[in-house]
PDB file of N, CA and C in Angstrom:
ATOM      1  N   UNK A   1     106.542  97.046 113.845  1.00  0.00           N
ATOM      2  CA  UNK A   1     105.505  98.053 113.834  1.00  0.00           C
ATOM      3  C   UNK A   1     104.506  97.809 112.705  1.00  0.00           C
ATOM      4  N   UNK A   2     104.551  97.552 111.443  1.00  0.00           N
ATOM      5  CA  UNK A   2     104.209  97.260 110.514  1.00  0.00           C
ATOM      6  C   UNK A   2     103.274  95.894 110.809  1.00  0.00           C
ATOM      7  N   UNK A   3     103.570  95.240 110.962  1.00  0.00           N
ATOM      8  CA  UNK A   3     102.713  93.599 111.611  1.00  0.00           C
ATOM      9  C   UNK A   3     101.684  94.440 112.711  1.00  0.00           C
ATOM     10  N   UNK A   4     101.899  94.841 113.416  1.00  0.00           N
ATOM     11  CA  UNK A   4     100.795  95.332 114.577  1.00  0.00           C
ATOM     12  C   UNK A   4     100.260  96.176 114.006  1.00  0.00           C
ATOM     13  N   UNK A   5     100.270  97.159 112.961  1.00  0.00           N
ATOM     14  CA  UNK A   5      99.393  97.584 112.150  1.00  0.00           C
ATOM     15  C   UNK A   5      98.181  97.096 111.434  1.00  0.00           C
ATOM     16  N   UNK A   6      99.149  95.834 110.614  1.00  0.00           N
ATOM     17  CA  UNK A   6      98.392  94.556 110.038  1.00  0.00           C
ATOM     18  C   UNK A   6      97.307  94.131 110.883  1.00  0.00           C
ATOM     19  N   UNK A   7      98.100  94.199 111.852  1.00  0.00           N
ATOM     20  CA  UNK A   7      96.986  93.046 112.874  1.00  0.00           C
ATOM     21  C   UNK A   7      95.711  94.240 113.506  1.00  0.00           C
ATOM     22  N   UNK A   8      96.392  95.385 113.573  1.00  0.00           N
ATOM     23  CA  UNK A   8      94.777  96.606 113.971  1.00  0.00           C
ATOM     24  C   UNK A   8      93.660  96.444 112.791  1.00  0.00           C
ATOM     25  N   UNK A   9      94.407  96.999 111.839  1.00  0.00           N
ATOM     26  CA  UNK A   9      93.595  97.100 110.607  1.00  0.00           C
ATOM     27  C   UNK A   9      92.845  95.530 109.971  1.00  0.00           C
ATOM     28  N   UNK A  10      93.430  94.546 110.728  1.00  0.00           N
ATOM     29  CA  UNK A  10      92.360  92.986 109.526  1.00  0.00           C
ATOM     30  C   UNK A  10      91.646  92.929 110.974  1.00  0.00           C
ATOM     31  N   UNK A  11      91.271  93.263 112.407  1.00  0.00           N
ATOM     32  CA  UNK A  11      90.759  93.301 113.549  1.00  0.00           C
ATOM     33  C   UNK A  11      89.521  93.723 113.558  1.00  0.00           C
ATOM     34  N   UNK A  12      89.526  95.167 113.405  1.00  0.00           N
ATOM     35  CA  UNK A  12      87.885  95.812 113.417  1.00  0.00           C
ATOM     36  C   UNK A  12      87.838  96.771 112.022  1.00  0.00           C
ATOM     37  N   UNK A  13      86.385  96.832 111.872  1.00  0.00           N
ATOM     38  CA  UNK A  13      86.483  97.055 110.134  1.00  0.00           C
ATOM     39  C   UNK A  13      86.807  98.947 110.373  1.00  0.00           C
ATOM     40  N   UNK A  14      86.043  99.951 111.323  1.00  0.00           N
ATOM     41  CA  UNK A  14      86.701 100.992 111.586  1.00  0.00           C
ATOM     42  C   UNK A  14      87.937 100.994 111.408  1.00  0.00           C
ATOM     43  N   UNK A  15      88.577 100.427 112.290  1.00  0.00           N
ATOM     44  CA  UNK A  15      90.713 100.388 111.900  1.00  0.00           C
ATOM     45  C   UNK A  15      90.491 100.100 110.727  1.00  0.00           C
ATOM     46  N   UNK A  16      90.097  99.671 109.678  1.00  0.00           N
ATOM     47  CA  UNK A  16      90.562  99.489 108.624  1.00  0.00           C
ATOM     48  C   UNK A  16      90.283 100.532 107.960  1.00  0.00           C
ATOM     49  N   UNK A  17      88.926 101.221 107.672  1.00  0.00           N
ATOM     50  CA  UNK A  17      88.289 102.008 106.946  1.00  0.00           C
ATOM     51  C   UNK A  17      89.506 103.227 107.167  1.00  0.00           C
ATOM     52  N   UNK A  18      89.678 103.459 108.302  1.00  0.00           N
ATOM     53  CA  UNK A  18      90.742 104.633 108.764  1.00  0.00           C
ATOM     54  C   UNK A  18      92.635 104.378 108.294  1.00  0.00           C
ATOM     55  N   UNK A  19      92.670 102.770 108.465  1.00  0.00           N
ATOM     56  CA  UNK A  19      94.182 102.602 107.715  1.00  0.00           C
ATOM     57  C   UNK A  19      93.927 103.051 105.983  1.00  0.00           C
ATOM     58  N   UNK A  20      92.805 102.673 105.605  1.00  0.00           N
ATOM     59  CA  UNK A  20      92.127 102.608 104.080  1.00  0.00           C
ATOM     60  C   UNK A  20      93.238 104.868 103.547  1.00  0.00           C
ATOM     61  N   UNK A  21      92.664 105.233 105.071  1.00  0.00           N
ATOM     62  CA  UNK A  21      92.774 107.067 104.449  1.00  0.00           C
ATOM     63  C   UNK A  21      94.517 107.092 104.729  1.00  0.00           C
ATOM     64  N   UNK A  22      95.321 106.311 105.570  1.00  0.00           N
ATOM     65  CA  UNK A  22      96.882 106.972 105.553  1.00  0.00           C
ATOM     66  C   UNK A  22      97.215 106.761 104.092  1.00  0.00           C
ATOM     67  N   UNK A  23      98.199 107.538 104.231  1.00  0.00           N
ATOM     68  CA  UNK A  23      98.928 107.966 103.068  1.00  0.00           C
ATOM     69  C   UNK A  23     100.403 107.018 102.949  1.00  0.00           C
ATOM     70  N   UNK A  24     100.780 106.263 104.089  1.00  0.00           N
ATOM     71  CA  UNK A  24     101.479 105.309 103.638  1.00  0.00           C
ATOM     72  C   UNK A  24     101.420 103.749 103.686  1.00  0.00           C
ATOM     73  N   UNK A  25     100.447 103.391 103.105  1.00  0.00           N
ATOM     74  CA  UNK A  25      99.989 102.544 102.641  1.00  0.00           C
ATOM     75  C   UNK A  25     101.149 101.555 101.445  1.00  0.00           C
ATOM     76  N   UNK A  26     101.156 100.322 101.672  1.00  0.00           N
ATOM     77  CA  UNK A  26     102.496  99.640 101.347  1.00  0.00           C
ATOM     78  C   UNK A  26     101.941 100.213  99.547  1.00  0.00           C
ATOM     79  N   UNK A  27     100.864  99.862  99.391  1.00  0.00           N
ATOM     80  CA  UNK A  27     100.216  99.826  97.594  1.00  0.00           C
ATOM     81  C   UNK A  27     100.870 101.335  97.121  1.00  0.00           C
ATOM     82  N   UNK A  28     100.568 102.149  98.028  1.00  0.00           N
ATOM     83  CA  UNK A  28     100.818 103.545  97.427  1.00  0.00           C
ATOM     84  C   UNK A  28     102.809 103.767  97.276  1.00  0.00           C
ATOM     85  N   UNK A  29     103.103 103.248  98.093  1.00  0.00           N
ATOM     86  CA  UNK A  29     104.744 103.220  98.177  1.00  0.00           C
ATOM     87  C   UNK A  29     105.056 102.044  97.168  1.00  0.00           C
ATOM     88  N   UNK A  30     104.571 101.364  96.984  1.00  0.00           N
ATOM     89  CA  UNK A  30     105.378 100.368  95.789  1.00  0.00           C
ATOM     90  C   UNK A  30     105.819  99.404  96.447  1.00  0.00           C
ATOM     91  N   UNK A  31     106.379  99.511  97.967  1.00  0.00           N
ATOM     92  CA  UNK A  31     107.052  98.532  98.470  1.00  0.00           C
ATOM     93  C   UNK A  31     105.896  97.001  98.975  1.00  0.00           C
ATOM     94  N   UNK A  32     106.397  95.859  99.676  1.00  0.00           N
ATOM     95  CA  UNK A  32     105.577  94.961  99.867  1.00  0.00           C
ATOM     96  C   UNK A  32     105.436  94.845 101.829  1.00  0.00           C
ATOM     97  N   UNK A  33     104.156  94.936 101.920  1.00  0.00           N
ATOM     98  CA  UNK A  33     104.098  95.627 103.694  1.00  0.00           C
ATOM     99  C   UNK A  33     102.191  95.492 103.684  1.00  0.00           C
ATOM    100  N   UNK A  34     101.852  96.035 105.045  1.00  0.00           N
ATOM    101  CA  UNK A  34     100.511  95.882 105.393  1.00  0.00           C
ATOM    102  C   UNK A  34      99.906  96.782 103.991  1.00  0.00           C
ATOM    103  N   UNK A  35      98.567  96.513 104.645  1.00  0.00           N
ATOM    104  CA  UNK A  35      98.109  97.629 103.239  1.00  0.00           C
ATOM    105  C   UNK A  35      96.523  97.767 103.843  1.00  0.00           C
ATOM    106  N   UNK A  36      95.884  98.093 103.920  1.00  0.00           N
ATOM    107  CA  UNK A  36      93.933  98.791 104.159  1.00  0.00           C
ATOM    108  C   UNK A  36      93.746  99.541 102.751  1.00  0.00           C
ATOM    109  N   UNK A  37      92.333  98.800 102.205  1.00  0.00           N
ATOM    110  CA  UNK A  37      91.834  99.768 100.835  1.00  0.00           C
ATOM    111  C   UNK A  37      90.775  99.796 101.068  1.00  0.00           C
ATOM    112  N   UNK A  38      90.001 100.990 100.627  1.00  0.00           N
ATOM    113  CA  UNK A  38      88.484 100.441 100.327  1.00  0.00           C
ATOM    114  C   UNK A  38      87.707 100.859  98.912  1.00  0.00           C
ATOM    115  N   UNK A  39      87.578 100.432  98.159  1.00  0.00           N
ATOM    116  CA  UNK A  39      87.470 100.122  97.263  1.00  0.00           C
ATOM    117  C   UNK A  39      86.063  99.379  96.579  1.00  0.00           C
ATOM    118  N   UNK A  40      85.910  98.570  95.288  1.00  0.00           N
ATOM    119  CA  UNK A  40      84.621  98.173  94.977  1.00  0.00           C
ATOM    120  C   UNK A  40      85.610  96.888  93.966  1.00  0.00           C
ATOM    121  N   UNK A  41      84.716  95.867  94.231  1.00  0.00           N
ATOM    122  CA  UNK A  41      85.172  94.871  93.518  1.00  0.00           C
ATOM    123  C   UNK A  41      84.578  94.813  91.807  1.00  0.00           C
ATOM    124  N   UNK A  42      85.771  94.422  91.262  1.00  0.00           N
ATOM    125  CA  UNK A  42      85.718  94.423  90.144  1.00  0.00           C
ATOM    126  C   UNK A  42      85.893  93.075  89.141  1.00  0.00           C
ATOM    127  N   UNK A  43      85.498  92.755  87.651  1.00  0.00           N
ATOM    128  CA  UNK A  43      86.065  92.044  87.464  1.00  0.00           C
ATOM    129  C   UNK A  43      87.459  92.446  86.560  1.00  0.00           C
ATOM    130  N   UNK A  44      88.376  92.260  86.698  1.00  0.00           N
ATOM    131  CA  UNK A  44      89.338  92.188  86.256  1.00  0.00           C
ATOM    132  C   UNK A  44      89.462  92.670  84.642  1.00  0.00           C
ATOM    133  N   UNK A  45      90.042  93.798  84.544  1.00  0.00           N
ATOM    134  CA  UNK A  45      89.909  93.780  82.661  1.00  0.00           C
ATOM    135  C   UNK A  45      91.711  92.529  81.676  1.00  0.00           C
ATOM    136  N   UNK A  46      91.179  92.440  81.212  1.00  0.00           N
ATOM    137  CA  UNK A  46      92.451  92.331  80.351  1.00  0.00           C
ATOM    138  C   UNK A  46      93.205  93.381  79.975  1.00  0.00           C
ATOM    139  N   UNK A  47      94.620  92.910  80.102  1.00  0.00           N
ATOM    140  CA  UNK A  47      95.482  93.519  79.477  1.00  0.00           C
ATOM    141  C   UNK A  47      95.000  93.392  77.766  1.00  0.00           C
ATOM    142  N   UNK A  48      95.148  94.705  76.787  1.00  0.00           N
ATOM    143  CA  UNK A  48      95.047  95.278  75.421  1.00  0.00           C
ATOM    144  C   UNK A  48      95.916  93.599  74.182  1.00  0.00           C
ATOM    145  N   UNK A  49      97.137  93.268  75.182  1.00  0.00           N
ATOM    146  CA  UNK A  49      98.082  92.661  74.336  1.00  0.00           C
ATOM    147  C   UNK A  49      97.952  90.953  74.955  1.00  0.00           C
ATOM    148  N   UNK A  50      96.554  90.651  75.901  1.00  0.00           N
ATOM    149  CA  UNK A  50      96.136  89.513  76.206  1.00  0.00           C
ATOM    150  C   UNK A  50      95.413  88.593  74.485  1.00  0.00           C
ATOM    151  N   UNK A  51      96.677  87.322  74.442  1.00  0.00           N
ATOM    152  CA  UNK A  51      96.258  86.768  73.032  1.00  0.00           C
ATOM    153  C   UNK A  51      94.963  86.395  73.286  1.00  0.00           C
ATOM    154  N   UNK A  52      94.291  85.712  74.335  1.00  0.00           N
ATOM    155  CA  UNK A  52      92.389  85.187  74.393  1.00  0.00           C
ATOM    156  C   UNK A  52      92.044  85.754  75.610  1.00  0.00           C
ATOM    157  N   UNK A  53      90.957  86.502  75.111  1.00  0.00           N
ATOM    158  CA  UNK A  53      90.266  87.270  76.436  1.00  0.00           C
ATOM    159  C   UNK A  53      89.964  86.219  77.604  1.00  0.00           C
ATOM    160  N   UNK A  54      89.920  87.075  78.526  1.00  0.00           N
ATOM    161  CA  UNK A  54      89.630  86.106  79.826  1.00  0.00           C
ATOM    162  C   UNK A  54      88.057  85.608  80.046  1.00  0.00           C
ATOM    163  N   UNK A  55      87.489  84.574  79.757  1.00  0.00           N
ATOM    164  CA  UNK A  55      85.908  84.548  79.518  1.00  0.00           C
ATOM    165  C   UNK A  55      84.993  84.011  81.321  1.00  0.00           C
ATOM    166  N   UNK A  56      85.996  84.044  82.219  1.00  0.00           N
ATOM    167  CA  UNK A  56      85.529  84.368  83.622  1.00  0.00           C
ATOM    168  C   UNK A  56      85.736  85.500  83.990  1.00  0.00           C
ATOM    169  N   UNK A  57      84.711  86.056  85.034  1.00  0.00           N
ATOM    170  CA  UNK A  57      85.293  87.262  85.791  1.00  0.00           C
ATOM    171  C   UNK A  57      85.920  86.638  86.886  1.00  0.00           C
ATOM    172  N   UNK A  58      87.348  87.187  86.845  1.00  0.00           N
ATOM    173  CA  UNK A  58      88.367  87.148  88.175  1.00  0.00           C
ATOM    174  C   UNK A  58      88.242  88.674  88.706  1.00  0.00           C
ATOM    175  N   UNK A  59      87.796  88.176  89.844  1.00  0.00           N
ATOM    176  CA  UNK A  59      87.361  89.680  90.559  1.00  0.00           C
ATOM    177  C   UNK A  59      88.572  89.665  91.387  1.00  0.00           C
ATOM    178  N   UNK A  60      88.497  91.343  91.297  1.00  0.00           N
ATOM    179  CA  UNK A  60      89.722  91.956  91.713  1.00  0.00           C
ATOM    180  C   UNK A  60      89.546  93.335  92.600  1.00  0.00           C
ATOM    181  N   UNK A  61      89.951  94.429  92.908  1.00  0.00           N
ATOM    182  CA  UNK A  61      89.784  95.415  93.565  1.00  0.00           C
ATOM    183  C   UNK A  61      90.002  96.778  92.738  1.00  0.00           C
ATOM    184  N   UNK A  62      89.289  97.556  92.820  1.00  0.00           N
ATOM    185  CA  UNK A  62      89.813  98.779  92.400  1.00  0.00           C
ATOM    186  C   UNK A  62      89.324 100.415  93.119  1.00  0.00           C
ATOM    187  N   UNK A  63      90.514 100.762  93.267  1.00  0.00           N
ATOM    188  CA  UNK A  63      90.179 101.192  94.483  1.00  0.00           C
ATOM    189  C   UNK A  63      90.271 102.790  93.760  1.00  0.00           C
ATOM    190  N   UNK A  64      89.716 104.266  94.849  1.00  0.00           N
ATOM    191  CA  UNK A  64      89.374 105.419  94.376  1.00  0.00           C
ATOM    192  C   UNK A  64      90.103 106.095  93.381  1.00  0.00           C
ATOM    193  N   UNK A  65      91.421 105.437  93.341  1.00  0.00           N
ATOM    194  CA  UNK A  65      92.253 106.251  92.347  1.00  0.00           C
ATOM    195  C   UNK A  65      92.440 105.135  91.092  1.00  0.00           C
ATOM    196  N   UNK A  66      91.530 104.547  91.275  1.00  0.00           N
ATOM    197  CA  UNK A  66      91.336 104.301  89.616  1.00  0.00           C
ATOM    198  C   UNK A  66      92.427 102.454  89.519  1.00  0.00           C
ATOM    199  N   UNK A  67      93.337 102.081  90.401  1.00  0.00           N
ATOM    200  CA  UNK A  67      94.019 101.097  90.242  1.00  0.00           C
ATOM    201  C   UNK A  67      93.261  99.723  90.911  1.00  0.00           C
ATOM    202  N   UNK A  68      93.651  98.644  90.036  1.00  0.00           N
ATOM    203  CA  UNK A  68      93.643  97.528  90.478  1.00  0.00           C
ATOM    204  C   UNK A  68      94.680  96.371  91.084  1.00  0.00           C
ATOM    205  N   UNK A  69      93.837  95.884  92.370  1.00  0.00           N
ATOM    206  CA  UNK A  69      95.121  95.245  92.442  1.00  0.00           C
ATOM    207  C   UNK A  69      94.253  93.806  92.450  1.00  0.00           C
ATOM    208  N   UNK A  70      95.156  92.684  92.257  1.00  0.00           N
ATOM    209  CA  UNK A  70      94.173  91.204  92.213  1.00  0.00           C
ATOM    210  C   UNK A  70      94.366  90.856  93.998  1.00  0.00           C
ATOM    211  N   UNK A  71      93.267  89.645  94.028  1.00  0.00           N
ATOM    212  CA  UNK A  71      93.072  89.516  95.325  1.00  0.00           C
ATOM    213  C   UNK A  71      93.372  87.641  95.542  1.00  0.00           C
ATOM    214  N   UNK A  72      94.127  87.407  96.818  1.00  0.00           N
ATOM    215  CA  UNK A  72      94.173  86.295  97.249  1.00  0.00           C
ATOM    216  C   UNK A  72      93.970  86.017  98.098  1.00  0.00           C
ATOM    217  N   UNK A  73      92.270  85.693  98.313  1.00  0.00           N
ATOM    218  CA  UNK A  73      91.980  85.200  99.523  1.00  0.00           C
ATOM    219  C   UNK A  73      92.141  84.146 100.512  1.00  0.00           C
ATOM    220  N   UNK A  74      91.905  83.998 101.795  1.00  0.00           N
ATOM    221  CA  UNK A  74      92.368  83.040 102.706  1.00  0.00           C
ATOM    222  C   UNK A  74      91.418  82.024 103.176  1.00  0.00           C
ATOM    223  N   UNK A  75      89.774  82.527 103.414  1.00  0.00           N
ATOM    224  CA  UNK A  75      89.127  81.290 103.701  1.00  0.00           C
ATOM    225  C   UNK A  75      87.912  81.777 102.935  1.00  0.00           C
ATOM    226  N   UNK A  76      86.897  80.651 103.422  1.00  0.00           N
ATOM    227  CA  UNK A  76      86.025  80.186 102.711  1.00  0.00           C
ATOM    228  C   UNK A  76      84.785  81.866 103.073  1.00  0.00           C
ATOM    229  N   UNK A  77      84.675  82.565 104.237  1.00  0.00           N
ATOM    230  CA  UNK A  77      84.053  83.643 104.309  1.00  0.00           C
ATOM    231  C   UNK A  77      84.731  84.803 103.597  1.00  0.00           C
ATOM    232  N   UNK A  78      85.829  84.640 103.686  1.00  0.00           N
ATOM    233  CA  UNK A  78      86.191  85.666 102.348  1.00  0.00           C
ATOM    234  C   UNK A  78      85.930  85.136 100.755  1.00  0.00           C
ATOM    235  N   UNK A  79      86.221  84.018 100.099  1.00  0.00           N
ATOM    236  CA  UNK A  79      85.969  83.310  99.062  1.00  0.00           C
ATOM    237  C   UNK A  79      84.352  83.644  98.344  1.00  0.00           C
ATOM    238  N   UNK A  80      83.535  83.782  99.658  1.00  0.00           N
ATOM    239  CA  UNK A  80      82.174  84.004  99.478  1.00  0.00           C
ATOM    240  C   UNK A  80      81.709  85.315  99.236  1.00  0.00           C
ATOM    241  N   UNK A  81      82.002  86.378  99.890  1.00  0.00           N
ATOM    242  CA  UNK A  81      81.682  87.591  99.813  1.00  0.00           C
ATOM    243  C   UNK A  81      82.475  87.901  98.303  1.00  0.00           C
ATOM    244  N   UNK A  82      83.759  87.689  98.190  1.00  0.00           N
ATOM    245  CA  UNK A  82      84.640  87.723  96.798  1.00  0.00           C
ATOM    246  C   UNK A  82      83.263  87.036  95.503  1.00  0.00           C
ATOM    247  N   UNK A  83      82.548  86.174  96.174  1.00  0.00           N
ATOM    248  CA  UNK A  83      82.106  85.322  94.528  1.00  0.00           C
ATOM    249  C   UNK A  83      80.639  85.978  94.809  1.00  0.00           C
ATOM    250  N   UNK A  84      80.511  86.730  95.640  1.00  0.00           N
ATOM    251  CA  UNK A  84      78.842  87.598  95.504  1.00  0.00           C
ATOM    252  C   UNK A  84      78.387  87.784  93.847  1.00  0.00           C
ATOM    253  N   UNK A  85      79.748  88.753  93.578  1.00  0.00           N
ATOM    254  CA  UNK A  85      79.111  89.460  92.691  1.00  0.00           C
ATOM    255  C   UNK A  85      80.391  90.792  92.550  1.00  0.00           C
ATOM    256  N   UNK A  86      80.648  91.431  91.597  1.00  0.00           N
ATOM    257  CA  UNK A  86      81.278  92.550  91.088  1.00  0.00           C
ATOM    258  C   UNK A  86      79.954  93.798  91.851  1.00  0.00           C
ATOM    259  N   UNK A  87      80.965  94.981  91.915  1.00  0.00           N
ATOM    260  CA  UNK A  87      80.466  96.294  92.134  1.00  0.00           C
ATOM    261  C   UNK A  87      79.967  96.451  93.706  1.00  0.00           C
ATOM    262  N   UNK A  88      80.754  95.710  94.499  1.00  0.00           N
ATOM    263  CA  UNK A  88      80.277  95.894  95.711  1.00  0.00           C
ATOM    264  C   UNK A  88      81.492  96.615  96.730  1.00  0.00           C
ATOM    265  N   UNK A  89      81.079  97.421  97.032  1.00  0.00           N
ATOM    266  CA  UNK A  89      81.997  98.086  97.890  1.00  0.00           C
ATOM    267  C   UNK A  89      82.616  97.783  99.168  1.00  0.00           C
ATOM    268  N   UNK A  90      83.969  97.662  99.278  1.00  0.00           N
ATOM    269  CA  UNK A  90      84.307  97.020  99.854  1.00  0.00           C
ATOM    270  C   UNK A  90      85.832  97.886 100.768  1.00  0.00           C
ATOM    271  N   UNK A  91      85.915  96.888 102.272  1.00  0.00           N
ATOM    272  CA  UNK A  91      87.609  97.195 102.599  1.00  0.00           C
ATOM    273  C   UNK A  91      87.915  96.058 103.101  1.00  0.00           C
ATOM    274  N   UNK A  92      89.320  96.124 102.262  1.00  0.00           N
ATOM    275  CA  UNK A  92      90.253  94.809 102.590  1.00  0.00           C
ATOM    276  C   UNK A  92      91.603  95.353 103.522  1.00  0.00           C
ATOM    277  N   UNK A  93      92.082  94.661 104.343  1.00  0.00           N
ATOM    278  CA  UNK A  93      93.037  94.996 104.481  1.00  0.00           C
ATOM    279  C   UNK A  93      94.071  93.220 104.353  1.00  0.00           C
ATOM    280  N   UNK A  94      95.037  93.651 104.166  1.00  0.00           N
ATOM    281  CA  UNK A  94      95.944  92.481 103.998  1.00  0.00           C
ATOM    282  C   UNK A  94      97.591  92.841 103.993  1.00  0.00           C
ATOM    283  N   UNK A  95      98.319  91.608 103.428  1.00  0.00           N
ATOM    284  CA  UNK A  95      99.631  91.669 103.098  1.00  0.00           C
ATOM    285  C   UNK A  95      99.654  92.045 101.187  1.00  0.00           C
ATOM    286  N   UNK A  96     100.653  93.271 100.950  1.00  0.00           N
ATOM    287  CA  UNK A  96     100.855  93.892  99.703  1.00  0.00           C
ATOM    288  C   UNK A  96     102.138  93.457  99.070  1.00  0.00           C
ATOM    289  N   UNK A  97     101.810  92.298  97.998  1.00  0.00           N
ATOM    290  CA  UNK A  97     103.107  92.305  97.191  1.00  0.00           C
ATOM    291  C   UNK A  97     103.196  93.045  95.849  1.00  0.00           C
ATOM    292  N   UNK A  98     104.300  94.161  95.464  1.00  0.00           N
ATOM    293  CA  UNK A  98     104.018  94.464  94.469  1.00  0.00           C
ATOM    294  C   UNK A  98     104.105  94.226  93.270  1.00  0.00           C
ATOM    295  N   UNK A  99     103.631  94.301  91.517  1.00  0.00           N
ATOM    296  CA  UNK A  99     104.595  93.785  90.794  1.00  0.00           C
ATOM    297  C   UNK A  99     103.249  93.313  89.719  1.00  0.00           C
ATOM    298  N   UNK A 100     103.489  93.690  88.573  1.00  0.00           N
ATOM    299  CA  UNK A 100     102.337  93.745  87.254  1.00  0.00           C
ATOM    300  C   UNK A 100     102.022  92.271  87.070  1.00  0.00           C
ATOM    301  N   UNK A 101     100.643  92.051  86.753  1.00  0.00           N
ATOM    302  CA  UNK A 101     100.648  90.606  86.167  1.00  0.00           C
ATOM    303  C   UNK A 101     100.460  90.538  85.124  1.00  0.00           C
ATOM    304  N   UNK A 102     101.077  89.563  84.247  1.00  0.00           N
ATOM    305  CA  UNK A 102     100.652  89.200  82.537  1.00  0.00           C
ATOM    306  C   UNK A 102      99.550  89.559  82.247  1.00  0.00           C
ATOM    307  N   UNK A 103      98.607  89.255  82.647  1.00  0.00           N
ATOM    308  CA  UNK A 103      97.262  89.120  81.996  1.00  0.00           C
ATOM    309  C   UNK A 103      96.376  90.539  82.631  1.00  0.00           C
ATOM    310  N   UNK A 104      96.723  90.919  83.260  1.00  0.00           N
ATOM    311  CA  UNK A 104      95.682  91.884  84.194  1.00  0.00           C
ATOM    312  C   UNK A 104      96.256  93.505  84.667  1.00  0.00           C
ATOM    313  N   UNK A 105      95.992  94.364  84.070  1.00  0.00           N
ATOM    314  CA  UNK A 105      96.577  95.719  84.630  1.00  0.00           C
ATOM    315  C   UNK A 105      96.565  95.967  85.836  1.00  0.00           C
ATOM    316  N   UNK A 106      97.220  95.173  86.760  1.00  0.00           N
ATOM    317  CA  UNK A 106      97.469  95.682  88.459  1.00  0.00           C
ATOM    318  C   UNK A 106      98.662  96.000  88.804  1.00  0.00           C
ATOM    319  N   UNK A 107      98.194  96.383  89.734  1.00  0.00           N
ATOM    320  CA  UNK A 107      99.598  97.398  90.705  1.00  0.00           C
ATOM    321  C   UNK A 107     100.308  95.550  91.546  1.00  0.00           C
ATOM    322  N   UNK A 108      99.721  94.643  91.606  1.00  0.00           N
ATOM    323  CA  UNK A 108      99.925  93.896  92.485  1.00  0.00           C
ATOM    324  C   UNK A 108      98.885  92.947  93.328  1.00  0.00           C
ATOM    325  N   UNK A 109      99.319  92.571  94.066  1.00  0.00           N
ATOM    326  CA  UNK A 109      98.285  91.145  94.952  1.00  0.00           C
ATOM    327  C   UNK A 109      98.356  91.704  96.525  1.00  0.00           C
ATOM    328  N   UNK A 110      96.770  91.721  96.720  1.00  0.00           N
ATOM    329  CA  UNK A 110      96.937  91.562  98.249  1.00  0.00           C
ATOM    330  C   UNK A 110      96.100  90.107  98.428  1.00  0.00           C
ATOM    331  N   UNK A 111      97.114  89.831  99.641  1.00  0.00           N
ATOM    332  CA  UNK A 111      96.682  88.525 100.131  1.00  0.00           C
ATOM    333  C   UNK A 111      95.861  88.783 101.540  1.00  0.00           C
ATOM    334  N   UNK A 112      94.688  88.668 101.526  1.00  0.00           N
ATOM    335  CA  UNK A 112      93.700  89.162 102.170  1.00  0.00           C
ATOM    336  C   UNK A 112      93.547  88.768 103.589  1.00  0.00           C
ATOM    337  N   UNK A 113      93.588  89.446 104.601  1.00  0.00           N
ATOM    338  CA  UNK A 113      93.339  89.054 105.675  1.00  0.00           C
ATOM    339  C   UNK A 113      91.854  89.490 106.597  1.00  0.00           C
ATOM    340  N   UNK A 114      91.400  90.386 105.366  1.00  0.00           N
ATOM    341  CA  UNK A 114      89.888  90.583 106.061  1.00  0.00           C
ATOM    342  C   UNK A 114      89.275  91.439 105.000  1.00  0.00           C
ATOM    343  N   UNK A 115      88.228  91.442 104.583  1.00  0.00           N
ATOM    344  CA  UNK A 115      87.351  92.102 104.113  1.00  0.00           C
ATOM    345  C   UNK A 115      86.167  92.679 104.392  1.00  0.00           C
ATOM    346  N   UNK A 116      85.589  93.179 104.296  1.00  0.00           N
ATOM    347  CA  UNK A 116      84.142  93.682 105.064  1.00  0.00           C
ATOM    348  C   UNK A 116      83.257  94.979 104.031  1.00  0.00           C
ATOM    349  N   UNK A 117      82.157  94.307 103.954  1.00  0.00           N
ATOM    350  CA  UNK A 117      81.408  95.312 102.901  1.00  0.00           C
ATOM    351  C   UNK A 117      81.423  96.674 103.549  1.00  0.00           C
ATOM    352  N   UNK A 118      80.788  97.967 102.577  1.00  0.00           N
ATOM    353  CA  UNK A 118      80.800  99.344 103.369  1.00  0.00           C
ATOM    354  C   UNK A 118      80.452  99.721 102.377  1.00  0.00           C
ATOM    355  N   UNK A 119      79.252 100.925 102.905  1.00  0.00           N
ATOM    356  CA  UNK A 119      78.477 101.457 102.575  1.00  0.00           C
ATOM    357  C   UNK A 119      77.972 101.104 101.462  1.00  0.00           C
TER     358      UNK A 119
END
């Protein structure tokens, strides 16, 4: 059930915008499963206890409630819209693994299976 979700929501950007509003969303449960956000790309802050700041922006997601998660994209039309530019609003939907990274205050990685600008 979960995979055919996946597969509605990375399909048409509506299904996504609408998976974006359920409430069980793999990111929000903690667990690792489909996931829809919509959100605005960001670049990535450092973690406070990072020994050398990060002097690229690694853009990342951060979505209405304030969290980031980093992003791993799949091809070269996602790669592109990702290297636009920060502050663009966006929904991704993908696969959600959870789990903090060293360097970056996130909830986790989605590995992207579609993105699409909005509004």
């Amino acid at each position: 059930m979960r995979f055919a979700s996946l597969l509605l929501c990375s399909s048409l950007l509506a299904v996504a915008v609408a998976c974006a509003g359920r409430q069980d969303n793999a990111g929000v449960l903690g667990a690792r499963g489909p996931i829809a956000v919509v959100g605005t790309l960001r670049c990535l802050p450092d973690r406070p206890t990072a020994a050398v700041p990060e002097r690229d922006c690694v853009i990342g997601l951060e979505d209405d409630a304030l969290r980031f998660y980093r992003l791993q994209e799949g091809n070269p039309t996602q790669r592109a819209l990702l290297a636009t530019a920060p502050n663009v609003r966006v929904a991704i939907a993908g696969m959600f693994t959870p789990g903090a990274d060293a360097r970056y205050p996130t909830v986790g990685t989605i590995e992207v299976a579609s993105i699409t600008r909005v509004g």
